[in-house]
Protein backbone atom coordinates (compact mmCIF):
# COMPACT_ATOMS: atom_id res chain seq x y z
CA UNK A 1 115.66 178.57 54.49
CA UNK A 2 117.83 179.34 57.28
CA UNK A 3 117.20 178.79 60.81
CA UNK A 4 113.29 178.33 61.41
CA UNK A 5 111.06 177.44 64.38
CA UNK A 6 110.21 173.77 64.55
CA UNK A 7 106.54 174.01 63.70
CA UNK A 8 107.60 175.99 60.83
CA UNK A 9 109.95 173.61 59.39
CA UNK A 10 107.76 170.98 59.94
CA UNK A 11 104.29 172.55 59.06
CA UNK A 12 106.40 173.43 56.04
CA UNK A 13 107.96 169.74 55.07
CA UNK A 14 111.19 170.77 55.82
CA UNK A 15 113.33 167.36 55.27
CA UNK A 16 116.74 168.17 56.98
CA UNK A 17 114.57 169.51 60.47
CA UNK A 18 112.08 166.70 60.47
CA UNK A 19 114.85 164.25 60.32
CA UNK A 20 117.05 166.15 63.47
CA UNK A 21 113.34 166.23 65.28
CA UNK A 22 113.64 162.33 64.80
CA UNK A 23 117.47 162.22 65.93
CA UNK A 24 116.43 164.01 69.31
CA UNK A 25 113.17 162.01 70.23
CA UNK A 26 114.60 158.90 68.74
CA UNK A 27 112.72 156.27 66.94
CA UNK A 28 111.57 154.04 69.52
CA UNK A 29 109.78 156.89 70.84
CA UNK A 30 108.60 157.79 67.88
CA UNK A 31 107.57 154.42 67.10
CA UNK A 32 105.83 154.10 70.49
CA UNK A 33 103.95 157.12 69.84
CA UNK A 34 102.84 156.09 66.62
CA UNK A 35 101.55 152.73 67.92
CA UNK A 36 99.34 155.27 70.53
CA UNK A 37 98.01 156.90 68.08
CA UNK A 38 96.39 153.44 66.43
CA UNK A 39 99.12 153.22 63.86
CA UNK A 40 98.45 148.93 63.90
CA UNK A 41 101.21 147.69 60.74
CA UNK A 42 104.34 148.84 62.23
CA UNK A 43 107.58 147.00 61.64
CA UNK A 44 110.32 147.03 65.20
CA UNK A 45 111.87 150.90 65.08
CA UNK A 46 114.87 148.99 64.33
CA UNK A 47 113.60 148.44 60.82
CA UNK A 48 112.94 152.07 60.54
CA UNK A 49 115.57 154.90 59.92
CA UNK A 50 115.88 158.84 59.33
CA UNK A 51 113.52 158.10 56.54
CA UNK A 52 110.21 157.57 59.05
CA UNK A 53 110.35 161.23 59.49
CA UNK A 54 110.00 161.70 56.31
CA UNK A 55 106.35 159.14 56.36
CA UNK A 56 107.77 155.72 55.53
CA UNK A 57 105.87 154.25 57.81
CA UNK A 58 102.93 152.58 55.84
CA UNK A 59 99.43 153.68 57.27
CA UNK A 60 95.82 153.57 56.16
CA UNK A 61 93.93 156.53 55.38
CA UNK A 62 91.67 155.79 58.43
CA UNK A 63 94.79 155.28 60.49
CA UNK A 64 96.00 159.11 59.46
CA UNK A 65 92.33 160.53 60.03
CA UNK A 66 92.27 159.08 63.53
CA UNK A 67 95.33 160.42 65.06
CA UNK A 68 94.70 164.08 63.58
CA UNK A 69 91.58 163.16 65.08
């Protein structure tokens, strides 16, 4: 795809962009935000990798309706 704007490349489920989103914000922060957003069965970010921008993290459905909420 080239070179794309972020909300492109993520809108899109661009892998190799989500993951360098993650690399910049890092995943405590991501983590952190996640937990803000009523994500409730989250492992220590140190458990998570590249792979949580890609939706490893488990959720409920109710947990993904809320924070689009």
């Amino acid at each position: 795809h080239g070179t794309v704007p972020l909300r492109v490349a993520l809108g899109s489920s661009l892998n190799v962009p989500a993951v360098r989103v993650l690399g910049l914000v890092g995943v405590d922060s991501f983590v952190r935000k996640l937990k803000e957003l009523g994500f409730k069965n989250l492992e220590e970010p140190e458990f998570y990798g590249p792979s949580l921008a890609l939706g490893t993290a488990d959720a409920s459905l109710w947990e993904l309706t809320n924070a689009y909420r």
